[in-house]
C-alpha atoms as a PDB file:
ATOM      1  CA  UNK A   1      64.081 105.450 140.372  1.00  0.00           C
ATOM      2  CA  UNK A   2      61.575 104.226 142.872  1.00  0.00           C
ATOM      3  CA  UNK A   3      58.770 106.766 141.104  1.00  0.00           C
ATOM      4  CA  UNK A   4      59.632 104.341 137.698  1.00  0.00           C
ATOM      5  CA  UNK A   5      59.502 101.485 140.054  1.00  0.00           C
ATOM      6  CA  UNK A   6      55.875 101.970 141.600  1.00  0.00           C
ATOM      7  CA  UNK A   7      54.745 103.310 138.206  1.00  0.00           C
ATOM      8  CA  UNK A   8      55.533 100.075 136.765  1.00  0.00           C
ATOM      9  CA  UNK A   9      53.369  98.520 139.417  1.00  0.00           C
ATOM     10  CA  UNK A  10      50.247 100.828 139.021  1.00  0.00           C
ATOM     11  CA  UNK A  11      50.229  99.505 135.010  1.00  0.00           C
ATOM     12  CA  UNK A  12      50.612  95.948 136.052  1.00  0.00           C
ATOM     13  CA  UNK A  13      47.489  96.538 138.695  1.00  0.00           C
ATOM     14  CA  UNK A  14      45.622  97.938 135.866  1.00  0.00           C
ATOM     15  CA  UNK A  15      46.214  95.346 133.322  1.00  0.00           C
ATOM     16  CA  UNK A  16      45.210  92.835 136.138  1.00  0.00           C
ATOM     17  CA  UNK A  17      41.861  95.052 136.793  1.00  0.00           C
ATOM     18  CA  UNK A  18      41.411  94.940 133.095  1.00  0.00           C
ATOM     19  CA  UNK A  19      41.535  91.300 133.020  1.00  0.00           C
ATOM     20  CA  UNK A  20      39.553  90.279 135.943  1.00  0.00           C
ATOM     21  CA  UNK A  21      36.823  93.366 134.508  1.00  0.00           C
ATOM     22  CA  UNK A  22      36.719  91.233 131.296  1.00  0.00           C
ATOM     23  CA  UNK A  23      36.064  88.459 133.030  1.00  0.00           C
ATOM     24  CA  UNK A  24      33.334  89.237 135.194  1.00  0.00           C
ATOM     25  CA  UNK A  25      31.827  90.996 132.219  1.00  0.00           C
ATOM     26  CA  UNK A  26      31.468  87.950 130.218  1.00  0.00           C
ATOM     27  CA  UNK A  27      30.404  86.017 132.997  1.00  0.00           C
ATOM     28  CA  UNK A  28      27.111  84.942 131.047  1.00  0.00           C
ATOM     29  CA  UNK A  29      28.903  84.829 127.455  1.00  0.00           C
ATOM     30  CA  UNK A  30      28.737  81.261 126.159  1.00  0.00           C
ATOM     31  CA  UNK A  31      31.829  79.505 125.364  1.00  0.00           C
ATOM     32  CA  UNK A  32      33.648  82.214 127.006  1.00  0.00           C
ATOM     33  CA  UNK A  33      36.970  81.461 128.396  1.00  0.00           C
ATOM     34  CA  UNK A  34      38.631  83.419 131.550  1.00  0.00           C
ATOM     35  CA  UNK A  35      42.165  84.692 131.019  1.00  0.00           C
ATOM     36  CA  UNK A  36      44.601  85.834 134.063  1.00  0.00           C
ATOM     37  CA  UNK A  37      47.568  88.165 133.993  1.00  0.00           C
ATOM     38  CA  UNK A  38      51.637  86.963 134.690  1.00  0.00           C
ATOM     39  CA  UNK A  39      53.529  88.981 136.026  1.00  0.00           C
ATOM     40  CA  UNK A  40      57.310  89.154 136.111  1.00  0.00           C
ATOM     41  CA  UNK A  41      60.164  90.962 137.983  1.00  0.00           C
ATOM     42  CA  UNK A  42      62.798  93.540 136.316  1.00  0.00           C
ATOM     43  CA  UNK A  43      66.171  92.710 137.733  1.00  0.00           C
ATOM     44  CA  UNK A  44      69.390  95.069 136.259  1.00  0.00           C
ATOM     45  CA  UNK A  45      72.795  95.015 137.350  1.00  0.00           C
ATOM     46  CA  UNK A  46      76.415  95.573 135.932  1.00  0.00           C
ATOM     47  CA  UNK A  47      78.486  92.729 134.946  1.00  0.00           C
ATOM     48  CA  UNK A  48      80.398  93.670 138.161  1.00  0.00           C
ATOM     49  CA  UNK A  49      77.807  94.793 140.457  1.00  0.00           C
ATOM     50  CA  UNK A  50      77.184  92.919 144.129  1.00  0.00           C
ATOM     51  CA  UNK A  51      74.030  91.910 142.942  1.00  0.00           C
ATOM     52  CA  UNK A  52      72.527  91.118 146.956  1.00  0.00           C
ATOM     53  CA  UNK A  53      73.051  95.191 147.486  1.00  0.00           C
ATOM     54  CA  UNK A  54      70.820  96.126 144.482  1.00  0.00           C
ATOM     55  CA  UNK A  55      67.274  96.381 144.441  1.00  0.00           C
ATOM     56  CA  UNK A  56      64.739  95.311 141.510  1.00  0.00           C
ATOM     57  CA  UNK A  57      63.625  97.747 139.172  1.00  0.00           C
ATOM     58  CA  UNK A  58      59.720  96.616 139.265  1.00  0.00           C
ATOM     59  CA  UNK A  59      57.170  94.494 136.907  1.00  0.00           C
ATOM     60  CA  UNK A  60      56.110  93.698 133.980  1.00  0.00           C
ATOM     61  CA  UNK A  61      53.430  91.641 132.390  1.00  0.00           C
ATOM     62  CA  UNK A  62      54.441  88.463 130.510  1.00  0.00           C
ATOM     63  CA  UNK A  63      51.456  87.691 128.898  1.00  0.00           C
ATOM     64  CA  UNK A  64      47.943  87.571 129.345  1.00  0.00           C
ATOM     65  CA  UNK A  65      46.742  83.847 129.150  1.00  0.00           C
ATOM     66  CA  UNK A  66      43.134  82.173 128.588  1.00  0.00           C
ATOM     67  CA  UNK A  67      42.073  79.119 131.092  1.00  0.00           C
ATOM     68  CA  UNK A  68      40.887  76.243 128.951  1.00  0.00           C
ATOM     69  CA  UNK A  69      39.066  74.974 131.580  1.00  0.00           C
ATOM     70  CA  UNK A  70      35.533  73.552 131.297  1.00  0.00           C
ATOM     71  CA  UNK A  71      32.821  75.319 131.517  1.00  0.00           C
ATOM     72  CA  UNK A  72      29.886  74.755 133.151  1.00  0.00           C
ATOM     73  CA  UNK A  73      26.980  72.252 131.030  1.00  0.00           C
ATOM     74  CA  UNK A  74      23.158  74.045 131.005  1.00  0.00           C
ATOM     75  CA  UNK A  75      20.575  72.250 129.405  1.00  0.00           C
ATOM     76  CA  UNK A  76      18.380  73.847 126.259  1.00  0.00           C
ATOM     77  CA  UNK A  77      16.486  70.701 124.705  1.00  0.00           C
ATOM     78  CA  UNK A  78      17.172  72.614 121.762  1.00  0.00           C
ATOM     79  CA  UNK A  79      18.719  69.810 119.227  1.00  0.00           C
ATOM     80  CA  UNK A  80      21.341  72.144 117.444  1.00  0.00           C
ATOM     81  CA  UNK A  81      22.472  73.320 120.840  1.00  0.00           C
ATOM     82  CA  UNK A  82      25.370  71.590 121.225  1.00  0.00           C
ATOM     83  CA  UNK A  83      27.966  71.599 123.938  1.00  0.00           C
ATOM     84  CA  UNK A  84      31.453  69.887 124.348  1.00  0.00           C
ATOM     85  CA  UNK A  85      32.628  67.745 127.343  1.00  0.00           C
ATOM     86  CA  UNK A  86      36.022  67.744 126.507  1.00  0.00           C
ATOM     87  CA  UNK A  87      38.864  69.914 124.745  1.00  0.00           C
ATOM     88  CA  UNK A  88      37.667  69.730 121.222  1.00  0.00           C
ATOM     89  CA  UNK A  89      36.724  72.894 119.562  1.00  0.00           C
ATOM     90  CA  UNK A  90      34.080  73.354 116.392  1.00  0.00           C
ATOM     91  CA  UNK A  91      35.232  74.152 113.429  1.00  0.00           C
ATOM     92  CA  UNK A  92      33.705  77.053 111.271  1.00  0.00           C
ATOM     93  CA  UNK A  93      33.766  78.700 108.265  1.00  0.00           C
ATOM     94  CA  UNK A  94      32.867  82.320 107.972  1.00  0.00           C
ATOM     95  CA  UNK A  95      31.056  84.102 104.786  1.00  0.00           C
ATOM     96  CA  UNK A  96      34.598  85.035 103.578  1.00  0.00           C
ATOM     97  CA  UNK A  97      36.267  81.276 103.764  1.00  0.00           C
ATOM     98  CA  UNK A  98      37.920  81.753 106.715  1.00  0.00           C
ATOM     99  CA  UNK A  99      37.917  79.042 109.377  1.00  0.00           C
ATOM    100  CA  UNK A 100      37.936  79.507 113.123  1.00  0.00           C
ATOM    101  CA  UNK A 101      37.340  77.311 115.990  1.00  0.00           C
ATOM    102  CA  UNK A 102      34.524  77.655 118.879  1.00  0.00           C
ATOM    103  CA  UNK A 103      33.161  76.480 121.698  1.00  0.00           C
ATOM    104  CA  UNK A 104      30.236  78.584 121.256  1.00  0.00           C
ATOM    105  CA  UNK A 105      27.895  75.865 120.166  1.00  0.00           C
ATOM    106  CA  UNK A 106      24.373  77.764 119.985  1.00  0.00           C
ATOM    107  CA  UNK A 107      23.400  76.341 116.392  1.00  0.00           C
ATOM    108  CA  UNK A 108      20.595  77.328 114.017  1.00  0.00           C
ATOM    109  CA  UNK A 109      19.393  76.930 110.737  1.00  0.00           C
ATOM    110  CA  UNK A 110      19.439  80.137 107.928  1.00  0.00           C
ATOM    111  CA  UNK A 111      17.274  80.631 105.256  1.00  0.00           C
ATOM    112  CA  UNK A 112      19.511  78.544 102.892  1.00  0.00           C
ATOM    113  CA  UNK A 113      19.236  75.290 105.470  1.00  0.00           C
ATOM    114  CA  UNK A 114      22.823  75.608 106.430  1.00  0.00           C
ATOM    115  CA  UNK A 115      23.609  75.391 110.252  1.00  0.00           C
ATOM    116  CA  UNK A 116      25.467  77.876 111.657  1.00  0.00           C
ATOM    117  CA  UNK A 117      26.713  79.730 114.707  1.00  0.00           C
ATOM    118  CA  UNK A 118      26.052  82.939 116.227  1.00  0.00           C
ATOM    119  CA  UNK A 119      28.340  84.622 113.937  1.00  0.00           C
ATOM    120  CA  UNK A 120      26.658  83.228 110.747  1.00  0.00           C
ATOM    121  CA  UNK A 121      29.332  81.016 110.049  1.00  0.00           C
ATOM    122  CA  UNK A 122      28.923  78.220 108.581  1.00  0.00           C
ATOM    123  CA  UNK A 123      29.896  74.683 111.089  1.00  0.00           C
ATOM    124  CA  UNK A 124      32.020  72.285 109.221  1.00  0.00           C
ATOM    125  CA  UNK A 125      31.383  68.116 109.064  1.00  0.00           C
ATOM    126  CA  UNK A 126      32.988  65.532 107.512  1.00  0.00           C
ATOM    127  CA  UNK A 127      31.036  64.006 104.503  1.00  0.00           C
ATOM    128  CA  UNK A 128      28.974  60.641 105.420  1.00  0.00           C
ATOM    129  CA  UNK A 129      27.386  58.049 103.402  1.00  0.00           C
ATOM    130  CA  UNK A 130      23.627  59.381 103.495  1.00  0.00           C
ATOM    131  CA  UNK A 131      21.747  55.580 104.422  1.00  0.00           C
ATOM    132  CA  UNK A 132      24.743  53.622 106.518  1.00  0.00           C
ATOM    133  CA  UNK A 133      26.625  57.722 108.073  1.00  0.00           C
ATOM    134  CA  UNK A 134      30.202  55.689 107.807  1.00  0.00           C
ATOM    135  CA  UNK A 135      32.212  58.821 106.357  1.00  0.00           C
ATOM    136  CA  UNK A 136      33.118  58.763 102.332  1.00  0.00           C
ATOM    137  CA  UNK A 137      36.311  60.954 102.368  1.00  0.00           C
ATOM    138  CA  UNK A 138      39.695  60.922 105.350  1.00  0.00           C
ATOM    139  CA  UNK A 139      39.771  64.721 105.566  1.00  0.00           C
ATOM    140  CA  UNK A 140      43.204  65.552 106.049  1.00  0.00           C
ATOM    141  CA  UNK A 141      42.875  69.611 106.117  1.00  0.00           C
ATOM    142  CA  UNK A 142      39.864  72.220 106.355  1.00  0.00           C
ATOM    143  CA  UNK A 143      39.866  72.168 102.853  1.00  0.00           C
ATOM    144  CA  UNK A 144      37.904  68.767 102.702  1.00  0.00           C
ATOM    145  CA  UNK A 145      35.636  69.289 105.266  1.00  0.00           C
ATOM    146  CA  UNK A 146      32.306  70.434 104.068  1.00  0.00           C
ATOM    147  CA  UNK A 147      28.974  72.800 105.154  1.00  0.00           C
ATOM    148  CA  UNK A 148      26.296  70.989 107.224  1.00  0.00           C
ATOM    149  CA  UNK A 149      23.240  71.377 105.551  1.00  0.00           C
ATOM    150  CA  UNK A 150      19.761  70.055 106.845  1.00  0.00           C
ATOM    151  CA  UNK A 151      17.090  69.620 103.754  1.00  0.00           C
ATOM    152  CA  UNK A 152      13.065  70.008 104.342  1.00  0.00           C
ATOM    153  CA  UNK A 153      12.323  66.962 102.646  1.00  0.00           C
ATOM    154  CA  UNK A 154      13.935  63.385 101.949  1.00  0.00           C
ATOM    155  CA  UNK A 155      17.228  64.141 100.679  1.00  0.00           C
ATOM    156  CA  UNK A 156      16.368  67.562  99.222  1.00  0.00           C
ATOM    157  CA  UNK A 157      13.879  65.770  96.360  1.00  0.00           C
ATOM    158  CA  UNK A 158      11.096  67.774  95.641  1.00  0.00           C
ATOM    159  CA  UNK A 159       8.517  65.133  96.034  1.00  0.00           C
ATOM    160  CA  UNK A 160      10.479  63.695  98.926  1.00  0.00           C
ATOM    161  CA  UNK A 161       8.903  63.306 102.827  1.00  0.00           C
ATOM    162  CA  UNK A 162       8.899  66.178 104.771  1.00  0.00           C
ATOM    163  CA  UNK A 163      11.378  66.587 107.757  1.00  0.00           C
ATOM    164  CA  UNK A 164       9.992  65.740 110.655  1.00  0.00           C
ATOM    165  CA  UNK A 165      13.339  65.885 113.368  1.00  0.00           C
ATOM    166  CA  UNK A 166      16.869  65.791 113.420  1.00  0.00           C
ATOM    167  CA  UNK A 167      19.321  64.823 115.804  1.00  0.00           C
ATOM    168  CA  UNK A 168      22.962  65.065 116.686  1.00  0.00           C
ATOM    169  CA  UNK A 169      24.667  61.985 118.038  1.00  0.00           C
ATOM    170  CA  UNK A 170      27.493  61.765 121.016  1.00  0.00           C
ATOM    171  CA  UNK A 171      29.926  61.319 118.230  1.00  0.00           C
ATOM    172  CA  UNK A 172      28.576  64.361 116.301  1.00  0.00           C
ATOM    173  CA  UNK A 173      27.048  62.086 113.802  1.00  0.00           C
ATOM    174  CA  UNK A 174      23.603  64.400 112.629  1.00  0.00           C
ATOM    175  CA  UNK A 175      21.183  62.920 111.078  1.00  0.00           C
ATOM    176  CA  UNK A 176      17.395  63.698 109.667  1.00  0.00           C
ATOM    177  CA  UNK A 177      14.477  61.865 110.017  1.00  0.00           C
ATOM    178  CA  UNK A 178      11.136  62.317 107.987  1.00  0.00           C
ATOM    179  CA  UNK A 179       7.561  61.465 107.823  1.00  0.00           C
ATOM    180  CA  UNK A 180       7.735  58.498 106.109  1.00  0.00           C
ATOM    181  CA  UNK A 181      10.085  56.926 109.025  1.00  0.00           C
ATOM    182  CA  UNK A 182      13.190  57.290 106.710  1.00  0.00           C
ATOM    183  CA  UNK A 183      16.863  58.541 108.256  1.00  0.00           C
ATOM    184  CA  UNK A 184      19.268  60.179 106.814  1.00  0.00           C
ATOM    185  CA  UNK A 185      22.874  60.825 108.001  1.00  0.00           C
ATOM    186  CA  UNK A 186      23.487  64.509 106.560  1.00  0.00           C
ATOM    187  CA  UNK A 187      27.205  64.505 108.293  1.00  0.00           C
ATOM    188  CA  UNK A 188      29.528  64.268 110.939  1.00  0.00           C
ATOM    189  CA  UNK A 189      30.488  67.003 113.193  1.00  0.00           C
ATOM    190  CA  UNK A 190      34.139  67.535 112.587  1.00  0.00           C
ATOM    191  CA  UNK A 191      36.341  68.214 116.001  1.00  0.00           C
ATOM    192  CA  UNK A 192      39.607  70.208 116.464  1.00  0.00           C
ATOM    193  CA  UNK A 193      42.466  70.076 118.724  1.00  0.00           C
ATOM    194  CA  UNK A 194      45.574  72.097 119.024  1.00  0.00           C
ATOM    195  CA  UNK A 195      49.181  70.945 120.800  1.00  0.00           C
ATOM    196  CA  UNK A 196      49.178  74.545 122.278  1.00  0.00           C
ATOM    197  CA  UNK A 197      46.015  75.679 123.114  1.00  0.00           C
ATOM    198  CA  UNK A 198      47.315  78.834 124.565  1.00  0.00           C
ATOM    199  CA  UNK A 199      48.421  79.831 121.535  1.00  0.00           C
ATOM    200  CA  UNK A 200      45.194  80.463 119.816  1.00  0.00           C
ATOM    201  CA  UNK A 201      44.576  83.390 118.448  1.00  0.00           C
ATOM    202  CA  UNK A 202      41.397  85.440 120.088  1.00  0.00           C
ATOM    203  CA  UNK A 203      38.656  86.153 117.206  1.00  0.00           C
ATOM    204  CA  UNK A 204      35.821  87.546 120.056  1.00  0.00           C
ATOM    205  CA  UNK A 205      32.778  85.837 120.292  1.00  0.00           C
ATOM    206  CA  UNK A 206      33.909  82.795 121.700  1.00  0.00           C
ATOM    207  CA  UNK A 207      35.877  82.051 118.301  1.00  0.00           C
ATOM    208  CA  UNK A 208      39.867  81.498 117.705  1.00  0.00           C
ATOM    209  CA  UNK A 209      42.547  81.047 115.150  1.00  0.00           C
ATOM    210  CA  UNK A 210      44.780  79.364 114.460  1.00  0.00           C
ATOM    211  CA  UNK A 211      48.921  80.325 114.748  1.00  0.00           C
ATOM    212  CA  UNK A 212      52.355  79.262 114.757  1.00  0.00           C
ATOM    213  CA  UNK A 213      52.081  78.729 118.350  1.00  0.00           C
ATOM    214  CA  UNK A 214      49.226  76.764 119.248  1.00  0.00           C
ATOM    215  CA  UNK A 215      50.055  74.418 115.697  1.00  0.00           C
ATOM    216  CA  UNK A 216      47.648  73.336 113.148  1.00  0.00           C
ATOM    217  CA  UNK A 217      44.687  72.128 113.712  1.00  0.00           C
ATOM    218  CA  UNK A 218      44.333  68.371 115.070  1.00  0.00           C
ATOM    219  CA  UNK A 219      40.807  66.858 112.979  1.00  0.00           C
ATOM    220  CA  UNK A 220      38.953  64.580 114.617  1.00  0.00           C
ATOM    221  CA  UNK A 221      35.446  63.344 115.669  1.00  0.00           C
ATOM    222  CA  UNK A 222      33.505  63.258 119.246  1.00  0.00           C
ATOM    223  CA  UNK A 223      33.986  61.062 121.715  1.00  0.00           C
ATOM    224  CA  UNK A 224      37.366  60.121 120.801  1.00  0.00           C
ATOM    225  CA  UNK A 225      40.110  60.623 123.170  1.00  0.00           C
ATOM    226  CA  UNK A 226      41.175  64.262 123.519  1.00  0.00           C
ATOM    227  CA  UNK A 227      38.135  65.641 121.786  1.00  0.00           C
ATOM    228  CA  UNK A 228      35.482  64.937 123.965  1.00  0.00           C
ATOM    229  CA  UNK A 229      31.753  64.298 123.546  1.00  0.00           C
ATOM    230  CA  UNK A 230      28.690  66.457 122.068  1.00  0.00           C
ATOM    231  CA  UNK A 231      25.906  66.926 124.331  1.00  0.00           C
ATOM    232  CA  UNK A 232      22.398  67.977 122.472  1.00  0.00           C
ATOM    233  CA  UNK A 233      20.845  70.081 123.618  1.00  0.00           C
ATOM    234  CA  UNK A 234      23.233  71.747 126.178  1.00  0.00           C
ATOM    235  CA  UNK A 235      25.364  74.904 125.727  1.00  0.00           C
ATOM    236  CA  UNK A 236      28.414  75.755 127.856  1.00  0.00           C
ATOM    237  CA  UNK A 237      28.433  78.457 129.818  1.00  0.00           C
ATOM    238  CA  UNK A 238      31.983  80.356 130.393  1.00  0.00           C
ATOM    239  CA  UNK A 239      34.324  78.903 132.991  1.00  0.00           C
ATOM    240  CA  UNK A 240      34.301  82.375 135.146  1.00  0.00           C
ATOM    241  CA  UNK A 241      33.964  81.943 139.096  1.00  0.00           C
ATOM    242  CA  UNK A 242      32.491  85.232 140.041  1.00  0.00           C
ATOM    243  CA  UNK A 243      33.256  84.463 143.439  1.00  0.00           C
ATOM    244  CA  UNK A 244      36.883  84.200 142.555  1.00  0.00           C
ATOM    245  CA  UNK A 245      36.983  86.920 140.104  1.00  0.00           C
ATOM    246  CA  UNK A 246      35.415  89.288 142.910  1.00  0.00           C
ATOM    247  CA  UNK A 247      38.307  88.381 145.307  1.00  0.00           C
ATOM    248  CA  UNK A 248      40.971  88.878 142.804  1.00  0.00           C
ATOM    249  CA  UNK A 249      39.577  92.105 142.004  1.00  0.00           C
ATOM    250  CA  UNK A 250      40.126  93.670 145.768  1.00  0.00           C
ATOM    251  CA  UNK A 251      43.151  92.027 145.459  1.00  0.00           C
ATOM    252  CA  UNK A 252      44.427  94.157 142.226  1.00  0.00           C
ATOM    253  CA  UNK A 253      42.428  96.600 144.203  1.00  0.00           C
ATOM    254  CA  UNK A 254      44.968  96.224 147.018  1.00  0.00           C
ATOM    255  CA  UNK A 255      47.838  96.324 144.768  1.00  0.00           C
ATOM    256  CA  UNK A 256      46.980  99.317 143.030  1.00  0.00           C
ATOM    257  CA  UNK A 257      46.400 101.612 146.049  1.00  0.00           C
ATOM    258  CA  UNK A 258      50.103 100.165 147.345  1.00  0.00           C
ATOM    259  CA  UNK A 259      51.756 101.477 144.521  1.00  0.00           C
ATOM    260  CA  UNK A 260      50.280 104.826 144.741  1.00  0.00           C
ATOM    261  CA  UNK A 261      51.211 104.757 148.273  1.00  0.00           C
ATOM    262  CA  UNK A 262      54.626 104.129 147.180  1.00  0.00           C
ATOM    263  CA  UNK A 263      55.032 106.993 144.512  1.00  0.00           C
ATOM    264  CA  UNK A 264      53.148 109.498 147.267  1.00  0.00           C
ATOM    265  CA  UNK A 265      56.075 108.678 150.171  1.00  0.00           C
ATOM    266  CA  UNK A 266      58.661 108.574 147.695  1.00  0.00           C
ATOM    267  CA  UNK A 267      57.334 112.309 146.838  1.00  0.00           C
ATOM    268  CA  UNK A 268      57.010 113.584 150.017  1.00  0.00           C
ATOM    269  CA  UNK A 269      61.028 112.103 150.068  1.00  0.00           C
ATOM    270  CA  UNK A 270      62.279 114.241 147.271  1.00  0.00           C
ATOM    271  CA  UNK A 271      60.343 117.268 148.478  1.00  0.00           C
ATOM    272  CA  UNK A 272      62.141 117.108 151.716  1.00  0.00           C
ATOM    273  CA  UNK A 273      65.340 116.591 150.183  1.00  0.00           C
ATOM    274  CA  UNK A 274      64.650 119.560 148.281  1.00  0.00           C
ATOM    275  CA  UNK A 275      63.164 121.498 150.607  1.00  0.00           C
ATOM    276  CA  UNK A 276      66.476 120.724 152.525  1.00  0.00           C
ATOM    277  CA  UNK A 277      68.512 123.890 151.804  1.00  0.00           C
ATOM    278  CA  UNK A 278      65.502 126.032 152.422  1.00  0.00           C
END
């Protein structure tokens, strides 16, 4: 029993080395988020059974579970570089319709004038009123959220003023200015929030899902309550602490060569016992 024992503690080392390997890895990976391993013990006894004479039965891992801690802020001075102070996510919407939430906030323009992320997805905003930005429609759902798109001249006329800068307000508000000194509020960032973060689903890339655990997703704008500001110009970096990760790592280290310790003396216990009659 005690080879089944440290066996299940050499897995449990290596998921934790697998973990904290992750980590470090995407220690430069924007919008990345840090997970770290539970552990839990395997106790079995008969109904019976003097439970204070029986020894555990080893590990196992409970989960694997993402930090939603915030990340460090870098500047860019790039406008559509956007970071959030806060919990929020940004919502997205892929080529295919489907909609996933990032923190990833490294924004650029494609050949169509829609902004999107790394992925090519499209980021979603809630539609304004074009001269005063107050928003035209309560978006209650995805569904009536809409793409951003930023137009080369005054509102996309052909004859119109050329684009001369946009920016991207606290509140997410974007808006367009253009060479005749005329502004134009193209739309408002829209925010998500979850009950259960944890429960998010892991897309890669610094993107998530949505499930039954972590709830549907919470709309919102910036700098309201629980989902934080927009900074311009900024991108978050991951939330990993090499410095932490590299301890934790001898640590599983240290855990790992135990258990192999453990199967080699229980080994050279059997072959003894074997070896007894000879």
């Amino acid at each position: 029993m005690s080879f089944y024992t440290s066996l299940s503690g050499l897995k449990a080392a290596q998921t934790d080395l697998s973990a904290i390997s992750n980590n470090v890895a995407n220690v430069g990976s924007t919008g990345f988020k840090k997970s770290t391993v539970a552990f839990g013990d395997i106790f079995a006894a008969a109904p019976m059974q003097t439970t204070n004479k029986t020894a555990g039965q080893g590990v196992r891992v409970q989960g694997v579970n993402q930090q939603f801690t915030q990340g460090t802020i870098e500047t860019t001075d790039k406008t559509l570089d956007l970071a959030i102070t806060g919990e929020g996510y940004f919502t997205v919407k892929g080529e295919d319709g489907t909609i996933s939430y990032t923190r990833n906030g490294a924004m650029a323009v494609d050949d169509d004038r829609y902004v999107v992320d790394t992925t090519g997805s499209r980021i979603q905003v809630f539609a304004v009123d074009a001269d005063t930005g107050a928003q035209t429609t309560t978006a209650s759902s995805t569904a009536d959220l809409v793409d951003l798109q930023i137009p080369t001249t005054y509102k996309g006329e052909e004859t119109g003023a050329q684009l001369t800068s946009v920016g991207v307000g606290k509140d997410g508000l974007v808006s367009a200015v253009y060479a005749d000194g005329s502004t134009v509020y193209l739309g408002q960032v829209a925010m998500a929030s979850f009950n259960n973060q944890e429960g998010l689903r892991q897309e890669g890339d610094a993107h998530w899902s949505s499930t039954a655990d972590s709830g549907t997703p919470i709309l919102g704008t910036a700098n309201q309550g629980m989902y934080g500001a927009i900074s311009s110009g900024s991108l978050e970096h991951s939330n990993v602490d090499i410095t932490e990760e590299l301890v934790a790592l001898i640590s599983a280290q240290r855990n790992f060569q135990a258990n192999s310790k453990a199967i080699e003396a229980a080994n050279t216990l059997t072959t003894t016992i074997v070896n007894l009659r000879t």
